[in-house]
Structure formats: structure tokens, C-alpha cells
C-alpha atoms as a PDB file:
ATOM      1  CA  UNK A   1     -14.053 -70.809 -27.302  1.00  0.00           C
ATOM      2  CA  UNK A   2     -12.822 -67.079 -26.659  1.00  0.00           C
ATOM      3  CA  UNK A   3     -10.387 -67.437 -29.332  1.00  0.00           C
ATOM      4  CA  UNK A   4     -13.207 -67.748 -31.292  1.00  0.00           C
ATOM      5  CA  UNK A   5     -15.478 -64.937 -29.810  1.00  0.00           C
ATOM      6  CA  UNK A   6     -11.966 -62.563 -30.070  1.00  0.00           C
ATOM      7  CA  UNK A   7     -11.548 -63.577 -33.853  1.00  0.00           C
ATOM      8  CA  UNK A   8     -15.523 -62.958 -34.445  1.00  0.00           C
ATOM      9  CA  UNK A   9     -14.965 -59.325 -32.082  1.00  0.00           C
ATOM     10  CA  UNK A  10     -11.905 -57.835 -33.271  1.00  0.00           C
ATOM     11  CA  UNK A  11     -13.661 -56.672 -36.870  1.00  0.00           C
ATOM     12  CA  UNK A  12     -15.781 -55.085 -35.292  1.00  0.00           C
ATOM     13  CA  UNK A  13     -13.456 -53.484 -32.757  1.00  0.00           C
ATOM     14  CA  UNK A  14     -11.837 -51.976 -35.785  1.00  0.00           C
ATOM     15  CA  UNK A  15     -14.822 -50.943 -37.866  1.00  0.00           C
ATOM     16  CA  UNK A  16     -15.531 -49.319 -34.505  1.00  0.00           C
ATOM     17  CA  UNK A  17     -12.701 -47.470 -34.040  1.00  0.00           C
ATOM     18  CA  UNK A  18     -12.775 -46.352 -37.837  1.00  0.00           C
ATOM     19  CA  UNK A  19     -16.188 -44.772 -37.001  1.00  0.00           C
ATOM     20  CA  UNK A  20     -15.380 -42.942 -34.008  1.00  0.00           C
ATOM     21  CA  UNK A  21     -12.111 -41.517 -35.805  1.00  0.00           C
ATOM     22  CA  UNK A  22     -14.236 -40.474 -38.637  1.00  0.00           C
ATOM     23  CA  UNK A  23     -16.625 -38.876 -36.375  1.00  0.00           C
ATOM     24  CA  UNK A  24     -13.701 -37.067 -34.382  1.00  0.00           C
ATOM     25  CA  UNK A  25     -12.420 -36.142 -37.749  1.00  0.00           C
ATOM     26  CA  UNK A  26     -16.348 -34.623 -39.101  1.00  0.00           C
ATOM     27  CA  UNK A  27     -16.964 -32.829 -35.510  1.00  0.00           C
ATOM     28  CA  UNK A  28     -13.603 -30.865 -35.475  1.00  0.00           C
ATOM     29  CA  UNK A  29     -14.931 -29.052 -39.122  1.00  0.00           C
ATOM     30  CA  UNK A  30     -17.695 -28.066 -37.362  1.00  0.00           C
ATOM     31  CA  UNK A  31     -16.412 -26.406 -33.934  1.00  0.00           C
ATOM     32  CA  UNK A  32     -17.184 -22.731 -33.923  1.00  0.00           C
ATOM     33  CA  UNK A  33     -14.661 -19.929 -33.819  1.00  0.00           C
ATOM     34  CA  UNK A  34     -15.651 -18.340 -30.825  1.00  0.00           C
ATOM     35  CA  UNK A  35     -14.851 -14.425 -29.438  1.00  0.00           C
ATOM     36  CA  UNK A  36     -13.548 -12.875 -33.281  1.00  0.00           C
ATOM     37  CA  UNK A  37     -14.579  -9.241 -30.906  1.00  0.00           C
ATOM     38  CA  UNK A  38     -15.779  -9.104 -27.305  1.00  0.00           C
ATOM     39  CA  UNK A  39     -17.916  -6.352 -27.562  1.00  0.00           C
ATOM     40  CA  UNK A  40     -21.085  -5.318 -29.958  1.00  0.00           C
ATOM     41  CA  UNK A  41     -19.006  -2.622 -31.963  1.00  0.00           C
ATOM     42  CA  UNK A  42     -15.329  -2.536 -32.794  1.00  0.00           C
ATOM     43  CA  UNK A  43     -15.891   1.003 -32.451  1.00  0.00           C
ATOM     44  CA  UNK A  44     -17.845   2.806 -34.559  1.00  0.00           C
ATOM     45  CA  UNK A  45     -18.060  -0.100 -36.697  1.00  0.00           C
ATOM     46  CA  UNK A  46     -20.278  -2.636 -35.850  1.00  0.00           C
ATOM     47  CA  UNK A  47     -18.629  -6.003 -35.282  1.00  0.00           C
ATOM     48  CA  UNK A  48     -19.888  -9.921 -35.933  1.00  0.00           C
ATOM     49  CA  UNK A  49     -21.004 -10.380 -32.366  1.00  0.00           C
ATOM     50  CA  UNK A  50     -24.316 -10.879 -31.306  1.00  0.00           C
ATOM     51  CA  UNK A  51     -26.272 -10.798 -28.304  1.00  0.00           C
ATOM     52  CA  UNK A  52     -27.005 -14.466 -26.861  1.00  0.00           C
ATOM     53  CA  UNK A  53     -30.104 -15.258 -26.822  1.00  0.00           C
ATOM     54  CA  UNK A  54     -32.344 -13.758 -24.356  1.00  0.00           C
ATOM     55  CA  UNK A  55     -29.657 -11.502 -23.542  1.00  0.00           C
ATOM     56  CA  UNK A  56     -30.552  -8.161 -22.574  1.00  0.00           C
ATOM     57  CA  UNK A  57     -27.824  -4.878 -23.629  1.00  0.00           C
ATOM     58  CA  UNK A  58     -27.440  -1.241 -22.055  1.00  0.00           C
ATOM     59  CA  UNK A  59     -25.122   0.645 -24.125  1.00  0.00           C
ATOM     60  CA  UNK A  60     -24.252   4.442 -22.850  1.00  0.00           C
ATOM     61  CA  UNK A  61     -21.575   5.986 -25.808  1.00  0.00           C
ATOM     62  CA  UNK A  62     -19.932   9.142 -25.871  1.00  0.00           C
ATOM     63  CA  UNK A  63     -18.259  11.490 -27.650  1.00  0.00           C
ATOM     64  CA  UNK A  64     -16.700  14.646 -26.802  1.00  0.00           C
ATOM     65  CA  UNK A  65     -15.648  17.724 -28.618  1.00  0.00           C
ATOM     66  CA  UNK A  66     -12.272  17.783 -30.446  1.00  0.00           C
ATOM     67  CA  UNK A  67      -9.539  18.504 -29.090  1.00  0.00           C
ATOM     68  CA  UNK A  68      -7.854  21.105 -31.567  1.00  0.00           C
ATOM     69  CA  UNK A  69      -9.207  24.082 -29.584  1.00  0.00           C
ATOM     70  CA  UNK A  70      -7.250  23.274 -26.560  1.00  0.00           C
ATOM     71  CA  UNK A  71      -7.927  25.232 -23.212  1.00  0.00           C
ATOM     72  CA  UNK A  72     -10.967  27.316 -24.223  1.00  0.00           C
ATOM     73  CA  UNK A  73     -13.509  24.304 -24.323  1.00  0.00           C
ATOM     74  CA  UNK A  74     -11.013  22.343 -21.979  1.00  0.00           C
ATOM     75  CA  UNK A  75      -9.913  19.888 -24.790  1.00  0.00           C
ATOM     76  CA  UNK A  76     -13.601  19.527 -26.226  1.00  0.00           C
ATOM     77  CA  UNK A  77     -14.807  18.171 -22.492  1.00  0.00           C
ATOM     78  CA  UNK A  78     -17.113  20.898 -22.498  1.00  0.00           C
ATOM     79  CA  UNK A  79     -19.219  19.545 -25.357  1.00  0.00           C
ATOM     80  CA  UNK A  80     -20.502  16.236 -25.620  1.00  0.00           C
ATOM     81  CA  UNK A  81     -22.951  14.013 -27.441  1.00  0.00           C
ATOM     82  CA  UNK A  82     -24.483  10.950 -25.931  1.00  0.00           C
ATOM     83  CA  UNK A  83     -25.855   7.779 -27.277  1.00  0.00           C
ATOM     84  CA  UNK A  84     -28.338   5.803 -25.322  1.00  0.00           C
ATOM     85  CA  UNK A  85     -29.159   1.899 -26.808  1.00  0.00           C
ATOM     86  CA  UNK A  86     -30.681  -0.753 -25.975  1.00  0.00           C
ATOM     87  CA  UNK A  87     -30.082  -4.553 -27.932  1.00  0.00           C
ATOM     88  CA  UNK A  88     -32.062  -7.490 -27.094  1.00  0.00           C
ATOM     89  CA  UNK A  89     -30.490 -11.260 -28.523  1.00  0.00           C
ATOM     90  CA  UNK A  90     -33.605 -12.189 -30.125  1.00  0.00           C
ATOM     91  CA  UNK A  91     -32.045 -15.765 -30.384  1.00  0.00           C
ATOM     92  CA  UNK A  92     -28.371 -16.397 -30.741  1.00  0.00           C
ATOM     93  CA  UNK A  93     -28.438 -15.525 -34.558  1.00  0.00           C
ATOM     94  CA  UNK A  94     -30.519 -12.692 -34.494  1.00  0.00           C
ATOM     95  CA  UNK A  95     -29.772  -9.316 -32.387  1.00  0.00           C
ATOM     96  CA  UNK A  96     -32.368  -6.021 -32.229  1.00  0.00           C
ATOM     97  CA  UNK A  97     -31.650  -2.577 -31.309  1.00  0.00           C
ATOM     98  CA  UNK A  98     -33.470   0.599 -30.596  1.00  0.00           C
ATOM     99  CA  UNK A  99     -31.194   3.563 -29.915  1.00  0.00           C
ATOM    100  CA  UNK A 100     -31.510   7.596 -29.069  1.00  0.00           C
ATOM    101  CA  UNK A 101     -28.448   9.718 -29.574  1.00  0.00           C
ATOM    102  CA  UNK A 102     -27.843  13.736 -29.583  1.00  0.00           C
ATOM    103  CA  UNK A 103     -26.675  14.209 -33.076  1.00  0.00           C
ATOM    104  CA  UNK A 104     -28.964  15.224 -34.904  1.00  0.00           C
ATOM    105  CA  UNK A 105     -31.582  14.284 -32.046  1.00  0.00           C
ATOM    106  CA  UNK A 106     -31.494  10.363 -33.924  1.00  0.00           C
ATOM    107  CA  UNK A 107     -33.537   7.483 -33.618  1.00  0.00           C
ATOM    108  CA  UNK A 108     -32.415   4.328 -34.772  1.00  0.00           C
ATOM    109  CA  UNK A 109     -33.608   1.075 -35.029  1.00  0.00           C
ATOM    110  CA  UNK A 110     -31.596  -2.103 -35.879  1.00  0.00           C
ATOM    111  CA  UNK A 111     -31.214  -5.792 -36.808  1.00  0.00           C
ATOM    112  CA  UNK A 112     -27.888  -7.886 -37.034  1.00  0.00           C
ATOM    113  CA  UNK A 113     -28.337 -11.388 -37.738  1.00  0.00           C
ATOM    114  CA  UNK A 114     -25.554 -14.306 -38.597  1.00  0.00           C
ATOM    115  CA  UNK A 115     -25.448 -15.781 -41.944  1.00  0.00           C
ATOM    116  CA  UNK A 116     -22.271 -18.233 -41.290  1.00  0.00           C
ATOM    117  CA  UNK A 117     -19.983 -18.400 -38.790  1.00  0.00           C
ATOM    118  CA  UNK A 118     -16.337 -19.315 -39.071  1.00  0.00           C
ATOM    119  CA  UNK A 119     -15.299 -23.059 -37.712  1.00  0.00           C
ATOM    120  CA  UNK A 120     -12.336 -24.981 -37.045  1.00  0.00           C
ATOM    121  CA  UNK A 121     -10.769 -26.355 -40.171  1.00  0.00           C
ATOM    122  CA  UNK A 122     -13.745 -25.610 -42.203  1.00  0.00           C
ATOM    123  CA  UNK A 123     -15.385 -22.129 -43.313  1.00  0.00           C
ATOM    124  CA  UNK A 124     -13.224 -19.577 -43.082  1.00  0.00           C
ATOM    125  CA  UNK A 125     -15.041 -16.446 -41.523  1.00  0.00           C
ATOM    126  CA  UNK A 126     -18.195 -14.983 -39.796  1.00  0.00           C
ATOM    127  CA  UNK A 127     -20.596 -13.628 -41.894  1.00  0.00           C
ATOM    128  CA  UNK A 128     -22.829 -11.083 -40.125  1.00  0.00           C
ATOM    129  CA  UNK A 129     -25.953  -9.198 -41.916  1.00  0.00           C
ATOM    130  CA  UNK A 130     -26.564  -5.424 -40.384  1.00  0.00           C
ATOM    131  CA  UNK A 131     -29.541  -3.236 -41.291  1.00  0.00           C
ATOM    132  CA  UNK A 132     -30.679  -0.076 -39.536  1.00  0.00           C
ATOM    133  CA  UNK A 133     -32.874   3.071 -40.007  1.00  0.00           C
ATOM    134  CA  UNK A 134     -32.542   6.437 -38.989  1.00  0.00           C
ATOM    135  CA  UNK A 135     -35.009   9.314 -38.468  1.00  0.00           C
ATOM    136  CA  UNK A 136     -33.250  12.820 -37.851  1.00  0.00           C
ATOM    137  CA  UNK A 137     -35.981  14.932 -35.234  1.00  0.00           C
ATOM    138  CA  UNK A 138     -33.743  17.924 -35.235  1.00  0.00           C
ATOM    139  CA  UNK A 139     -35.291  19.025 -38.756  1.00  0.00           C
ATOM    140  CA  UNK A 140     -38.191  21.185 -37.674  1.00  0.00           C
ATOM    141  CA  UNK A 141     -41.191  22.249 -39.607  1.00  0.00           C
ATOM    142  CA  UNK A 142     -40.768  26.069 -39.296  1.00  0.00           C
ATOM    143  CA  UNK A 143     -37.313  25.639 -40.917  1.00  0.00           C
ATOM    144  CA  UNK A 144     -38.315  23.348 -43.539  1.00  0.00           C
ATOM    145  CA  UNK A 145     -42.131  24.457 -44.796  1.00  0.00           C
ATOM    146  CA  UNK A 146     -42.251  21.476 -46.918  1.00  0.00           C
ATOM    147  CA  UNK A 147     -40.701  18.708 -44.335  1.00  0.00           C
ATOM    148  CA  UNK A 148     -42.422  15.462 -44.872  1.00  0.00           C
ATOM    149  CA  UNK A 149     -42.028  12.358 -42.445  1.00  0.00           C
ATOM    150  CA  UNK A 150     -39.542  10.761 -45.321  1.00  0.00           C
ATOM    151  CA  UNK A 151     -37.261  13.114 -45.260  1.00  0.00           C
ATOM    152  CA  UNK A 152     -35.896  13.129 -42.013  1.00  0.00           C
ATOM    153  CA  UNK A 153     -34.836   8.847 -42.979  1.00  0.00           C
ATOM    154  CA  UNK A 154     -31.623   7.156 -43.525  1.00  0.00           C
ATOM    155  CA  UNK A 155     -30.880   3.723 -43.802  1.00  0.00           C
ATOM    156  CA  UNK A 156     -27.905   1.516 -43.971  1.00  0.00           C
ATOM    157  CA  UNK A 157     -26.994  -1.893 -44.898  1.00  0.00           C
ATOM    158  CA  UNK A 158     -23.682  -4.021 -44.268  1.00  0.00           C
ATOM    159  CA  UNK A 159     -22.470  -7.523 -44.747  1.00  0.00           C
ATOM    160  CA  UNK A 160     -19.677  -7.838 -41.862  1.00  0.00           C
ATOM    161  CA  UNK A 161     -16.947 -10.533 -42.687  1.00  0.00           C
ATOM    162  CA  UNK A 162     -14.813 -11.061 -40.059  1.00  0.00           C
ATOM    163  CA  UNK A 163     -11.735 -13.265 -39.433  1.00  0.00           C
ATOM    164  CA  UNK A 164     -10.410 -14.757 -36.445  1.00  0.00           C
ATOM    165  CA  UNK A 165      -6.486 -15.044 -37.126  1.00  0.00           C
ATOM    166  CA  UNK A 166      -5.781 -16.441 -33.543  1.00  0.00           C
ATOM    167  CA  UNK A 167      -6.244 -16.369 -29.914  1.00  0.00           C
ATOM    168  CA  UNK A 168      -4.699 -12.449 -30.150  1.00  0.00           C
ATOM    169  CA  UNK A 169      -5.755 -11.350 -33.730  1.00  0.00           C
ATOM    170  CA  UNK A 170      -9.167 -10.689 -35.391  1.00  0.00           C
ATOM    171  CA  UNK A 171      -9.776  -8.733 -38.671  1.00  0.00           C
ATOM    172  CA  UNK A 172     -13.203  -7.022 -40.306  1.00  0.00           C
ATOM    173  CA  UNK A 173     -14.245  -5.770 -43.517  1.00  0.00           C
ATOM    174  CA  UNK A 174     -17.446  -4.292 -43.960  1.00  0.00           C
ATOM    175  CA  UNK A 175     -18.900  -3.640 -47.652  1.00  0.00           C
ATOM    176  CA  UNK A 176     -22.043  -1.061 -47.264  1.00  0.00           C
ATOM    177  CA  UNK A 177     -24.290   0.905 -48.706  1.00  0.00           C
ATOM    178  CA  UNK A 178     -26.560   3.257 -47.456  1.00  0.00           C
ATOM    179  CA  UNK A 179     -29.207   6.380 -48.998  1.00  0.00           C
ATOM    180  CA  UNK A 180     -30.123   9.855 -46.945  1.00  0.00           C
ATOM    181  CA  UNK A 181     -33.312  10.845 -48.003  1.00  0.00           C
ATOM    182  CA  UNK A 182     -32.416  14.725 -47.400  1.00  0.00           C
ATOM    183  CA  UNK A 183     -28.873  15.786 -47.833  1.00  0.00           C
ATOM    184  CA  UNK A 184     -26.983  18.162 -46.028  1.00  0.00           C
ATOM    185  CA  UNK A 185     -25.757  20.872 -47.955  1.00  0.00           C
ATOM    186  CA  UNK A 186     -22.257  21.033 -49.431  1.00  0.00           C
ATOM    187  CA  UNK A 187     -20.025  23.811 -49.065  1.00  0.00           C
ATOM    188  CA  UNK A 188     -17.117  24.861 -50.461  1.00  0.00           C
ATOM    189  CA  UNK A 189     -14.038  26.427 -48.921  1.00  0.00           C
ATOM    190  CA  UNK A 190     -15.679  29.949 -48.375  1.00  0.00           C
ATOM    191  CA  UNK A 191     -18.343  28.082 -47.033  1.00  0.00           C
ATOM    192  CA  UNK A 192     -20.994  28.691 -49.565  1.00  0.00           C
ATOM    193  CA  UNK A 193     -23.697  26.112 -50.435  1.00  0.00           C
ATOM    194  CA  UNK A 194     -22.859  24.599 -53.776  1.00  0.00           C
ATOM    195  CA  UNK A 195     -26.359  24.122 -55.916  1.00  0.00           C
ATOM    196  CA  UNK A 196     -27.494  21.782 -56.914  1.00  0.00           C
ATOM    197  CA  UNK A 197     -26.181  19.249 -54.418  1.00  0.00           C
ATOM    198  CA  UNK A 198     -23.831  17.048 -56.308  1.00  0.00           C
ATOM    199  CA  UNK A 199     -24.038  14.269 -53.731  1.00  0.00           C
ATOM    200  CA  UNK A 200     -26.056  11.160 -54.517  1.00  0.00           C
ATOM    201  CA  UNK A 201     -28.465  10.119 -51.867  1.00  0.00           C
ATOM    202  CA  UNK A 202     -27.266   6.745 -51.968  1.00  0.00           C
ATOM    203  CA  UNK A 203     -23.667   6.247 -50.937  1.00  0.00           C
ATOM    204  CA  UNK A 204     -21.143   3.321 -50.985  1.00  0.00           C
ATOM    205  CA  UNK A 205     -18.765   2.759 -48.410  1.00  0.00           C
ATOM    206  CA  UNK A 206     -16.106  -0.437 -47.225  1.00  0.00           C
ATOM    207  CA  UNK A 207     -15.101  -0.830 -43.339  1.00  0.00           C
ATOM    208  CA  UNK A 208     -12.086  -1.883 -42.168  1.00  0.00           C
ATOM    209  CA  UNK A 209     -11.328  -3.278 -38.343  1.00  0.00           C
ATOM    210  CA  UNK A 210      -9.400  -4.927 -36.332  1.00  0.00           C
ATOM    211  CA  UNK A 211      -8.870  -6.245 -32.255  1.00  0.00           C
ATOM    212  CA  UNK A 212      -5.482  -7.170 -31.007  1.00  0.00           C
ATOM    213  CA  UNK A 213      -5.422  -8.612 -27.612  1.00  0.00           C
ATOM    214  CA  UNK A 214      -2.777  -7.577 -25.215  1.00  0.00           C
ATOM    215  CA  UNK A 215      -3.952  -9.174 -22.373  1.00  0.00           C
ATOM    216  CA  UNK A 216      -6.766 -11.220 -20.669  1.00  0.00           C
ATOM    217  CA  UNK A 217      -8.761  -7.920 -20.278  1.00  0.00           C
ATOM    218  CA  UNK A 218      -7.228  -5.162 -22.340  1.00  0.00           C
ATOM    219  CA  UNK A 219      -7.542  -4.964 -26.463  1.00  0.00           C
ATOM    220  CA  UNK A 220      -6.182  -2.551 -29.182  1.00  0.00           C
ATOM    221  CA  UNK A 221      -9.005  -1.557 -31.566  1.00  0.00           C
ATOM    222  CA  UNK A 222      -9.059   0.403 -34.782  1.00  0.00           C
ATOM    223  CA  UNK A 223     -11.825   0.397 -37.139  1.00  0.00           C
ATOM    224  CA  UNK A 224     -12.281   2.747 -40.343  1.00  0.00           C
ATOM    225  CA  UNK A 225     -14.550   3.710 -43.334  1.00  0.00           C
ATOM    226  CA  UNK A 226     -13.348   4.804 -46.766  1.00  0.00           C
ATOM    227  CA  UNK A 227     -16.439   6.487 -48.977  1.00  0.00           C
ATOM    228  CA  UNK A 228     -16.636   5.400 -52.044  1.00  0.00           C
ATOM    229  CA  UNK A 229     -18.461   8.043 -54.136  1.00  0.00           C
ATOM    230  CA  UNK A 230     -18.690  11.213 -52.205  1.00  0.00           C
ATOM    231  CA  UNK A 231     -18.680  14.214 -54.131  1.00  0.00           C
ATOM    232  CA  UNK A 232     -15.480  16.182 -54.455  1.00  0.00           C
ATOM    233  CA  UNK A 233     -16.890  19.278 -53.133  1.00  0.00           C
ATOM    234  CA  UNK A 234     -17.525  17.569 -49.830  1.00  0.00           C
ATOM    235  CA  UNK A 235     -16.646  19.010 -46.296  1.00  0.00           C
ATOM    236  CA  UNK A 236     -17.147  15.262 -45.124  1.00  0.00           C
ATOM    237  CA  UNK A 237     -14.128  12.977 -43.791  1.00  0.00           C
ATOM    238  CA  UNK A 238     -13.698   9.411 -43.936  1.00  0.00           C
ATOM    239  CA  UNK A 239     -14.145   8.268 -40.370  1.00  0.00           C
ATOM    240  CA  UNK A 240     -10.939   6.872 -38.438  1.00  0.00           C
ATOM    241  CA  UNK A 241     -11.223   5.266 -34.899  1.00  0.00           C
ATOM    242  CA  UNK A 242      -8.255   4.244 -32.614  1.00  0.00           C
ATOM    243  CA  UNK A 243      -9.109   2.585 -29.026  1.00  0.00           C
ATOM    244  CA  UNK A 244      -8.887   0.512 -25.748  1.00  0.00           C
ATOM    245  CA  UNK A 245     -11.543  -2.227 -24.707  1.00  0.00           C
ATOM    246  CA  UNK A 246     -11.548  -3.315 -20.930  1.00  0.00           C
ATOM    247  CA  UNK A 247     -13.337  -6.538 -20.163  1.00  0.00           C
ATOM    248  CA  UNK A 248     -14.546  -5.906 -16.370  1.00  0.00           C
ATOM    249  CA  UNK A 249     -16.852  -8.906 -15.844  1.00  0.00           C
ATOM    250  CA  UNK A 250     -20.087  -8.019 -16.628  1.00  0.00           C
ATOM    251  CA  UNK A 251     -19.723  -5.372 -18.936  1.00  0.00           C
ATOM    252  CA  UNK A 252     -17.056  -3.912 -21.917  1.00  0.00           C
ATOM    253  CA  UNK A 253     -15.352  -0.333 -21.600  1.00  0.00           C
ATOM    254  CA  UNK A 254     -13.986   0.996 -24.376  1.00  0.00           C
ATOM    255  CA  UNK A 255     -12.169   3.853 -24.707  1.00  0.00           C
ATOM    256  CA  UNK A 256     -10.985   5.445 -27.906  1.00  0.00           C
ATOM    257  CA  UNK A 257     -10.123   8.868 -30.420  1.00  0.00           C
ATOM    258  CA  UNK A 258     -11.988   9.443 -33.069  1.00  0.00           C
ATOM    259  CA  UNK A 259     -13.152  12.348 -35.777  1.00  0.00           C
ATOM    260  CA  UNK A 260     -16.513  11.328 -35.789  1.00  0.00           C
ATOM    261  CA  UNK A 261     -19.129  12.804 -33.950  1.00  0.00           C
ATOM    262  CA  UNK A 262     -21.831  10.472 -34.787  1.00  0.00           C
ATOM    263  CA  UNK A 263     -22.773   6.997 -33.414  1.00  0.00           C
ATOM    264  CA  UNK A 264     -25.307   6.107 -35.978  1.00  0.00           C
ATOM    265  CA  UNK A 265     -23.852   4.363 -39.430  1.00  0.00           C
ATOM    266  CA  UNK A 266     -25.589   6.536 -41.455  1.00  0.00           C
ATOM    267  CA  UNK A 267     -24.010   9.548 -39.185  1.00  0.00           C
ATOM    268  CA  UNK A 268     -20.263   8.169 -39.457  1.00  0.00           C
ATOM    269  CA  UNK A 269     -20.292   6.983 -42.797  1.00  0.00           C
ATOM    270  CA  UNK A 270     -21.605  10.211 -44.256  1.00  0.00           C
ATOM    271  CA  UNK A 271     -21.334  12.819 -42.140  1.00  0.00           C
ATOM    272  CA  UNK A 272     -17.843  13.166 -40.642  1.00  0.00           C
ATOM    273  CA  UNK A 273     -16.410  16.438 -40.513  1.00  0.00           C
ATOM    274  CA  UNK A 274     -13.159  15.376 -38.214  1.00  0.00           C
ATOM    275  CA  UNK A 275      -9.612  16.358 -40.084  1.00  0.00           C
ATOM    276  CA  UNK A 276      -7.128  14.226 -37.951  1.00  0.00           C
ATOM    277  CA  UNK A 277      -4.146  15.922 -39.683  1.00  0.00           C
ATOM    278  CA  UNK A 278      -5.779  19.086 -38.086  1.00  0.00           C
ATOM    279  CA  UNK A 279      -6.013  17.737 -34.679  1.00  0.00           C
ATOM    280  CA  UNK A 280     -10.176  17.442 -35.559  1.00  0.00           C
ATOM    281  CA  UNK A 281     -10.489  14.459 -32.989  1.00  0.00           C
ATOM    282  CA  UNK A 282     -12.324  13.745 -30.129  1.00  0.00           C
ATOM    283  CA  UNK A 283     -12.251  11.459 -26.258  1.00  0.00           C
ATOM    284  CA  UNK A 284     -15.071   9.068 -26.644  1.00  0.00           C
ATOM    285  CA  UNK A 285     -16.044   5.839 -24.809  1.00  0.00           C
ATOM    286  CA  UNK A 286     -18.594   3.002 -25.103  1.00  0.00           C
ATOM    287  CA  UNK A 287     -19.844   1.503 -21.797  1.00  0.00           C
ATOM    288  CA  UNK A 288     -21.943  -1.736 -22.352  1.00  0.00           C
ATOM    289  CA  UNK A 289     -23.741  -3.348 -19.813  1.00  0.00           C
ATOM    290  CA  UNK A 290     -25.329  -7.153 -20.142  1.00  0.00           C
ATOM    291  CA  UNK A 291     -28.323  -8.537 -17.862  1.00  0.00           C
END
């Protein structure tokens, strides 16, 4: 009789084990690549990771003066520019910001939300969606007798694409566009304003960047931005970042050189004025803080 019952069971063993392989085989496609960057921004650039879900971030960054002038402003450590943010994870594919910094006196607002994300033997990268706005306070009135409300706006937007190579390598590239409402003026060598202003409001740039891991808690980072229309008679710089991130528990330090002054896309992107040929660079660090 159990002869029987094995001949009658051992199909379905089979058919059994058939399913379970073919399961294994549908759930590795869909494991998700985890970690691509451990912190919020590369650098300057922002990166594919989001805030988890009811996640709360404190972000302090900071950028000093460059160093080129040497003793007389203590290798730009006299001068400084801080950036104060806060980024809430809405839910796990969808992070907020609302941010203060001094240049330019900026306000910016911010959403970054997930489109794909890379898995395991199936789709190939993280696809993030950025968006932010702008608004420049430092433009007063009795400078500008005409100011309106619009013209102190920016905006940005970016598709992030990142990679994660392997447990020590992950790459970036970051296609964006973004329009100033008012331009700054252009100058030429003598440092006269060229008229009119042969710089189109809306601007196209590509980001590059990249995390190499050196150790459970320290990183390499470099991230940069080449413009992709700016006007030849520009003063502006394409904006090159080299750094250090420090995984300390709760919280990322990074630390890191870099010509640009702003923290804001629209700030980096377009407004650079850093030469690093000329020694134009500047100490800066991001200190992010998650409750």
C-alpha cells in the first residue's frame, strides 16, 4: 500500500519542487540593490537616496572661503556660508525638503521621489526624480525699483540614474535643466557688464558622481557638473567636488574641497565662480543628522 501512496506522491513532490525553484528563481529578479550612496548628497550633487519613511533629517553644510589667499583670511576660515535643511521621508519613495542657506540669503524647497530602483539580476539602475525651487531674499527693493516676487525664483529639475557596480563602487549621472528668472550680470575680463545679457534663463547641465568605499565607515566621493550652454562671456565655472564621508552611527560626515560656494542646485550649477587651476577652492563639510 505505500508503494502505492509513494508512486501517487512523488509527482507531486516534483511539480513541487519545480515551483519553489521557479519561485526562488522570480524572487532573486526582484531583490533590491540596496546602499548605491549612504548619505542624501554625493556632495553637491544630490544622490538616489531617500529618506525612509517617517524619517526625520537635520542637515548643517558648510563652506568656507577659498583657499588661494592664504594667511590673510587664514586659508578662507574666516569666511563662511552655512546651509541649514531639514528633509522629512514622506514614505520610502518620496523625500521633502525645506532649506535656508547664506548665499544669496536662499530658500529652497524640494521633492525627490523614486521612479525605479535597481534589483538583483533584473533592472539595471535607480532612477531618482529631483525638483526644487529657489527664492533669492538678498535682492532688495531699493536696489531693484522694479523687483517683483518672480524675480527673485529659480528652479531646477534632475533625473538621477545611479549604478551600483558592487559592494565598493557606485556611479551617478544626472541630466538637468534648470531657468533663473533674473540673471546675474556677465562680465568680461575688465570686469564690465556685457549688455544685453547673452545668457539664457534656462540652462542645461549633466552631473557626474561617484562613492568608492574604503572601508566600513570611510568613502571617497567626487561629484561634478558640466554646463551645457553657458554663454562664452561667462565668469561662471563648472562645479568640481572632491571628498570624505564618515558613517558615525547615527549620522554621515562628510568632508570635502570644492569651488562652489553654493549649496542650492540652482546656485552650483549656475553660479560657480571657483577656478581650481587658480587655487579658487574651498574646506566644506556636510553634517547630517537622522531621528
Amino acid at each position: 500500500m505505500w508503494k502505492v501512496l509513494m508512486l501517487l506522491t512523488f509527482p507531486l513532490t516534483i511539480y513541487a519542487q519545480d515551483d519553489l525553484l521557479n519561485e526562488i528563481d522570480t524572487t532573486a529578479t526582484d531583490v533590491t540593490v540596496e546602499s548605491a550612496f549612504k548619505s542624501l548628497k554625493i556632495i553637491n550633487l544630490e544622490s538616489t537616496k531617500l529618506a525612509a519613511k517617517g524619517d526625520l533629517y537635520f542637515v548643517v553644510a558648510h563652506r568656507f572661503g577659498f583657499v588661494d589667499k592664504g594667511f590673510d583670511d587664514f586659508f578662507g576660515l574666516d569666511n563662511a556660508n552655512t546651509q541649514i535643511k531639514f528633509l522629512y521621508g514622506v514614505n520610502d519613495w518620496l523625500t521633502v525638503h525645506a532649506a535656508r542657506s547664506g548665499f544669496q540669503e536662499t530658500y529652497d524647497l524640494g521633492v525627490k521621489y523614486r521612479l525605479y530602483s535597481q534589483k538583483e539580476n533584473g533592472f539595471p539602475v535607480t532612477i531618482v526624480g529631483y525638483n526644487s525651487l529657489a527664492i533669492n531674499s538678498e535682492m532688495k527693493e531699493e536696489d531693484y525699483p522694479k523687483l517683483k516676487f518672480n524675480n527673485r525664483l529659480s528652479y531646477v529639475t534632475q533625473i538621477l540614474i545611479s549604478r551600483k557596480f558592487s559592494d565598493k563602487f557606485s556611479f551617478e549621472i544626472a541630466p538637468s535643466v534648470f531657468h533663473e528668472n533674473t540673471l546675474r550680470d556677465i562680465l568680461d575680463e575688465n570686469n564690465v557688464v556685457i549688455s544685453p545679457n547673452p545668457q539664457d534663463n534656462t540652462q542645461f547641465a549633466v552631473g557626474l558622481g561617484g562613492r568608492y568605499k574604503l572601508t566600513n565607515r570611510w568613502s571617497v566621493n567626487v561629484d561634478y557638473a558640466a554646463h551645457l550652454n553657458r554663454a562664452s562671456e561667462s565668469i561662471y565655472k563648472n562645479p568640481l567636488s572632491i571628498g570624505f564621508d564618515l558613517e558615525t552611527g547615527g549620522h554621515v560626515f562628510q568632508m570635502h574641497f570644492t569651488n562652489a560656494n553654493a549649496m542650492h542646485e540652482t546656485g552650483y550649477l549656475g553660479q560657480t565662480v571657483g577656478d581650481w587651476g587658480k587655487g579658487e577652492f574651498a574646506f566644506g563639510f556636510n553634517l547630517i543628522r537622522v531621528f
